[in-house]
Every structure is written in structure tokens, then in C-alpha cells.
Protein backbone atom coordinates (compact mmCIF):
# COMPACT_ATOMS: atom_id res chain seq x y z
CA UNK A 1 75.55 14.27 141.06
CA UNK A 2 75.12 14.83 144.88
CA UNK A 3 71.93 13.59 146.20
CA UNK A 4 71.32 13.52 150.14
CA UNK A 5 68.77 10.89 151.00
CA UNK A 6 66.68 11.78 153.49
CA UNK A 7 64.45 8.97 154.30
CA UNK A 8 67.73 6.62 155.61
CA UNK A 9 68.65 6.53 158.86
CA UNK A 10 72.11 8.23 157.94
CA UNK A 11 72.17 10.56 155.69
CA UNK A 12 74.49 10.03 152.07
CA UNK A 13 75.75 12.47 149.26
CA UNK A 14 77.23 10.49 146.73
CA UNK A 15 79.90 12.35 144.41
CA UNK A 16 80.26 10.53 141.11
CA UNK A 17 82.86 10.86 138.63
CA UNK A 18 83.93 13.94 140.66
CA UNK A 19 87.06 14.21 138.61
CA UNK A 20 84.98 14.98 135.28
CA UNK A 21 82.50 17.39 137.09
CA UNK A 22 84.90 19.63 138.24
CA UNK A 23 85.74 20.21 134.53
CA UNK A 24 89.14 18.01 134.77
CA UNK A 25 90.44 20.27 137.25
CA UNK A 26 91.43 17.58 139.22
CA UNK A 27 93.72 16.20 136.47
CA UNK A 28 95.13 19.47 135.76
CA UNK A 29 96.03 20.53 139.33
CA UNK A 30 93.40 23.47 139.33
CA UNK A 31 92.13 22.36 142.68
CA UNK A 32 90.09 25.04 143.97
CA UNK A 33 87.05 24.71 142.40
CA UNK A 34 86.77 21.53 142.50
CA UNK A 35 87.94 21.22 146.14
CA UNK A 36 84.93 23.80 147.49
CA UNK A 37 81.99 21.72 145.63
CA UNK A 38 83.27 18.44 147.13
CA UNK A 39 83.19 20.25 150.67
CA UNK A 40 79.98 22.05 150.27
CA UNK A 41 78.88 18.59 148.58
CA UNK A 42 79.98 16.17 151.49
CA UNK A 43 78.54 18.97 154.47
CA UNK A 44 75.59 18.09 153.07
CA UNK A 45 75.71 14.42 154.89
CA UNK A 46 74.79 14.04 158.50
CA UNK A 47 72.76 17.15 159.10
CA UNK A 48 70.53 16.20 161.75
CA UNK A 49 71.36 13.95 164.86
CA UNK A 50 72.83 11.08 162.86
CA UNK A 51 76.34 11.22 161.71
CA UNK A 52 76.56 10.87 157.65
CA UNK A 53 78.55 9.38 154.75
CA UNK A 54 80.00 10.74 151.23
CA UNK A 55 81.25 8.31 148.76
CA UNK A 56 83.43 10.19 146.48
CA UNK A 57 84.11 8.57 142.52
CA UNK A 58 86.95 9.79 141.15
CA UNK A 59 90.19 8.97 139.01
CA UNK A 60 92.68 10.83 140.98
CA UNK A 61 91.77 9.77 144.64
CA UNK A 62 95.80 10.67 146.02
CA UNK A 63 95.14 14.33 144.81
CA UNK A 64 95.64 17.00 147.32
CA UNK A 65 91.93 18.88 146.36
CA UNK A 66 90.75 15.04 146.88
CA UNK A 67 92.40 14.41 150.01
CA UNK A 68 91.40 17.46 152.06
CA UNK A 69 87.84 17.33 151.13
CA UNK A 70 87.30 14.59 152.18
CA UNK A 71 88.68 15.31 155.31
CA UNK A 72 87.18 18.93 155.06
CA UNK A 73 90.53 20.33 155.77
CA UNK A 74 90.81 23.80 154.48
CA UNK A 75 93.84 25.25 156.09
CA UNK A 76 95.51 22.28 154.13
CA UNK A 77 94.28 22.19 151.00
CA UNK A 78 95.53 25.72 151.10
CA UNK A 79 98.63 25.31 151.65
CA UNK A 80 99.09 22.55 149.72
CA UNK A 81 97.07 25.01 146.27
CA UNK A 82 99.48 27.58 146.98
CA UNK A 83 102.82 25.15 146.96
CA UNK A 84 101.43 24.15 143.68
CA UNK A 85 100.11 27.74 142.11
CA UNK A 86 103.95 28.73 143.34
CA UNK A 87 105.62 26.29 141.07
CA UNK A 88 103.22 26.24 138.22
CA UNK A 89 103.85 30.11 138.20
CA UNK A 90 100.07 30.35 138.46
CA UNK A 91 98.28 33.83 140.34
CA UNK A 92 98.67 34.84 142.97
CA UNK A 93 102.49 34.37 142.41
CA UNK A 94 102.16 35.88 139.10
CA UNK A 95 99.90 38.36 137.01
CA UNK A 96 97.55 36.16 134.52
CA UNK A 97 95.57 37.85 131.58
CA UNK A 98 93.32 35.82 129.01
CA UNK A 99 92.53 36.49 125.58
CA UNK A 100 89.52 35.31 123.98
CA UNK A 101 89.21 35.56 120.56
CA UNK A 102 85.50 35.46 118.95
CA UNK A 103 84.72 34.46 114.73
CA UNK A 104 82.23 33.03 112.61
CA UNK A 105 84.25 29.84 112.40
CA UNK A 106 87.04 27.79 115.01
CA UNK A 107 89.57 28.07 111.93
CA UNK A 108 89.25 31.56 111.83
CA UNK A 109 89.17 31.79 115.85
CA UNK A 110 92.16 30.01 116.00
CA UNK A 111 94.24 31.85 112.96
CA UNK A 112 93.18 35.08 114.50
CA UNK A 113 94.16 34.65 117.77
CA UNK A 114 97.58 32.88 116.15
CA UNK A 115 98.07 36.09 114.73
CA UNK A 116 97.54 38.16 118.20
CA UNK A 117 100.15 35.20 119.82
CA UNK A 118 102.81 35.89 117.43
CA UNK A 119 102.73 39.67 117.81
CA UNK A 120 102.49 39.13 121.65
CA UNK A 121 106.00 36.92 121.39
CA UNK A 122 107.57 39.72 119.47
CA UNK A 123 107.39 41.91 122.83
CA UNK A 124 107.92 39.08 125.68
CA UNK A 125 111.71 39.16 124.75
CA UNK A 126 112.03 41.19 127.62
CA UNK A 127 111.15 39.04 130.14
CA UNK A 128 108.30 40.11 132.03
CA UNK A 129 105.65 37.91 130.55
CA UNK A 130 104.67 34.73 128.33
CA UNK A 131 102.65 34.30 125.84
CA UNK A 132 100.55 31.07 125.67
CA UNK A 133 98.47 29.60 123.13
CA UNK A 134 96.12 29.79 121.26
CA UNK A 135 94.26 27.02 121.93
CA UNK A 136 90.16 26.35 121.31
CA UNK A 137 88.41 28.12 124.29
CA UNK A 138 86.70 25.39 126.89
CA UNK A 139 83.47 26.77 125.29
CA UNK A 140 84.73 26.52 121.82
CA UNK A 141 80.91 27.95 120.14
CA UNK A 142 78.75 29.98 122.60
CA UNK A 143 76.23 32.32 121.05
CA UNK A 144 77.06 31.14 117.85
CA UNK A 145 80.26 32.39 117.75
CA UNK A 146 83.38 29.91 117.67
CA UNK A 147 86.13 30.70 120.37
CA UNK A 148 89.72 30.88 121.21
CA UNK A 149 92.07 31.43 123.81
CA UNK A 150 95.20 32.57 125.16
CA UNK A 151 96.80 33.59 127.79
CA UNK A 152 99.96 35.92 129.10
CA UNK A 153 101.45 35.20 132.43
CA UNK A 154 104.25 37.29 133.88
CA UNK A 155 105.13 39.69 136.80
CA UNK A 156 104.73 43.02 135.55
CA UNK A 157 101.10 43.90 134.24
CA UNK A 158 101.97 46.86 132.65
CA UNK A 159 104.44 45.26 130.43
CA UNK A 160 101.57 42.77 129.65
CA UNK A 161 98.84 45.44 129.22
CA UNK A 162 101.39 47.66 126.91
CA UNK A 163 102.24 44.63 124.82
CA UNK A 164 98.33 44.04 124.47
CA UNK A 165 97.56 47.20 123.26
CA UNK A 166 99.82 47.31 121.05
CA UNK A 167 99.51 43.76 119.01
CA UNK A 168 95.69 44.97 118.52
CA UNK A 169 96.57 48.14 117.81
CA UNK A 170 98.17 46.47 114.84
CA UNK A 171 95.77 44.08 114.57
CA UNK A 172 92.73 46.52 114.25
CA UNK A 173 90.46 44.46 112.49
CA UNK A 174 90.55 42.14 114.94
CA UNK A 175 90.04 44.01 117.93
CA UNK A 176 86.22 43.65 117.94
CA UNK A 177 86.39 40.38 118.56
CA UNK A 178 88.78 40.01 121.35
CA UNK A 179 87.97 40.05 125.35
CA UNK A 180 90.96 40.78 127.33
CA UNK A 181 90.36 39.41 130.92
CA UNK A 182 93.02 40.66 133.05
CA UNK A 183 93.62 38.31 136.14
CA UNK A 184 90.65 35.83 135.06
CA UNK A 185 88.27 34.60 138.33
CA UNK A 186 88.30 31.37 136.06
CA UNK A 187 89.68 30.30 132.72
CA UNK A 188 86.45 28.28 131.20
């Protein structure tokens, strides 16, 4: 909720429960989203020739995305996304592809892409890549259709593209139903 109310003498955008709007990306360290509402959010206060005010509600108030929005510090918040993306082994330090996996039901979703997992793991003994999941997509029914994900992670994207094609290659009646989102602009 950000509201700026005009009509006061100073001008207020209130942020409420900003931990849950961001879609818990807060609480699970994916601070950029999150971070770039809560700045465009608090610019919002003080336009005109009185200074303004943002009142921020969240759980995590210590967190970095928090912190430097508050203060509107970009160069910081930054630094302090790409310390963390470094040792989470999140992009840009590594190659990230998601998988979703579409049926008429979450059981079936989540046995088909079990089945795409396993023969991923048969080809990350290698080394260049993980294979995570599955897990029920954030939008577990959309259109219908139940949803869910996984994800590789690794340094080398041909090793992760190869190993793809080849687990739905043996997979075929399940290829249909897959999207293959090679280094995702969000995970939701």
C-alpha cells in the first residue's frame, strides 16, 4: 500500500507490511525487487517545497534491501546484493535456468517435473551444474493448469542446456508441458 497524501502539509507514503509485498523477498535475501519499489515508493514523499516522510512496516527492518532504501542508497545496496548473490551462488556469479512444469493436476506437476529432476542429477556428476527441486511453482494454478518448478544453477550453460535436452528428449511425453527459462528476469 503506498498512498501519498496530498492535502497535509508534508507529504507521507506509508509502506505496510513491505516484507509480504515484495513476495517474501525480503526474508529470502532476493533484495532487488523489493529494494526498487521501496525507493520508487518513498521518492514519492516530499515532492513539492515541503520535505516528506515514509513509514516503512516490515519484519526484517536490519535487512540490507531495508536499510538502503530507506536511505535511498543505491551504490550500497549494490554492493551489499552482489556480496550476497556471490555467496548464495546466485546470477550474475553463476548461469541460472528454470523449469516449469505445466499438468492438469499439482500431483502430476510435481511427479513430472520429479521425473525431469532425477534425469537432470544423472548428468550433474560432472560438476558444472545443480539440479534443484521440484518444488510447487509461486503460481502453483494459472490458466487452469497446476505448476511446478525447478531450477539448474552452474557455470557452464552448455553443460546445462545439453543435459536439458537430453532428460526431455527421454522424457518426450512430457516435453509439451515444460518452459525452460534460461537465466530467468524473475523466478515467480
Amino acid at each position: 500500500m503506498a498512498h501519498r497524501i496530498g492535502h497535509l502539509p508534508v507529504g507521507l507514503v506509508p509502506l505496510g507490511r513491505a516484507t509480504v509485498q515484495f513476495g517474501e523477498e525480503v526474508r529470502l535475501g532476493l533484495g532487488q525487487g523489493g529494494h526498487d519499489v521501496q525507493v520508487q515508493r518513498i521518492g514519492r514523499a516530499g515532492r513539492g517545497e515541503e520535505p516528506g516522510a515514509a513509514i516503512i512496516q516490515t519484519l526484517y527492518p536490519g535487512h540490507y534491501s531495508i536499510r538502503h532504501a530507506r536511505r535511498q542508497d543505491y551504490r550500497a545496496f549494490f554492493q551489499d546484493e552482489l556480496t550476497f548473490r556471490r555467496a548464495m551462488h546466485y546470477p550474475p556469479h553463476v548461469a541460472l535456468t528454470s523449469g516449469i512444469v505445466r499438468a492438469s493436476t499439482i500431483g502430476a506437476a510435481m511427479a513430472d517435473a520429479g521425473a525431469i529432476v532425477r534425469a537432470l542429477k544423472a548428468s550433474e556428476r560432472d560438476g558444472h551444474f545443480q539440479a534443484l527441486g521440484p518444488a510447487p511453482a509461486p503460481f502453483v494454478k494459472l490458466r487452469g493448469e497446476h505448476r511446478a518448478q525447478f531450477f539448474l544453477k552452474g557455470g557452464r550453460r552448455a553443460a546445462m542446456r545439453d543435459a536439458i535436452r537430453r532428460a526431455l528428449e527421454a522424457l518426450p511425453d512430457l516435453r509439451r508441458g515444460v518452459i525452460i527459462d534460461v537465466d530467468p528476469m524473475t523466478v515467480l
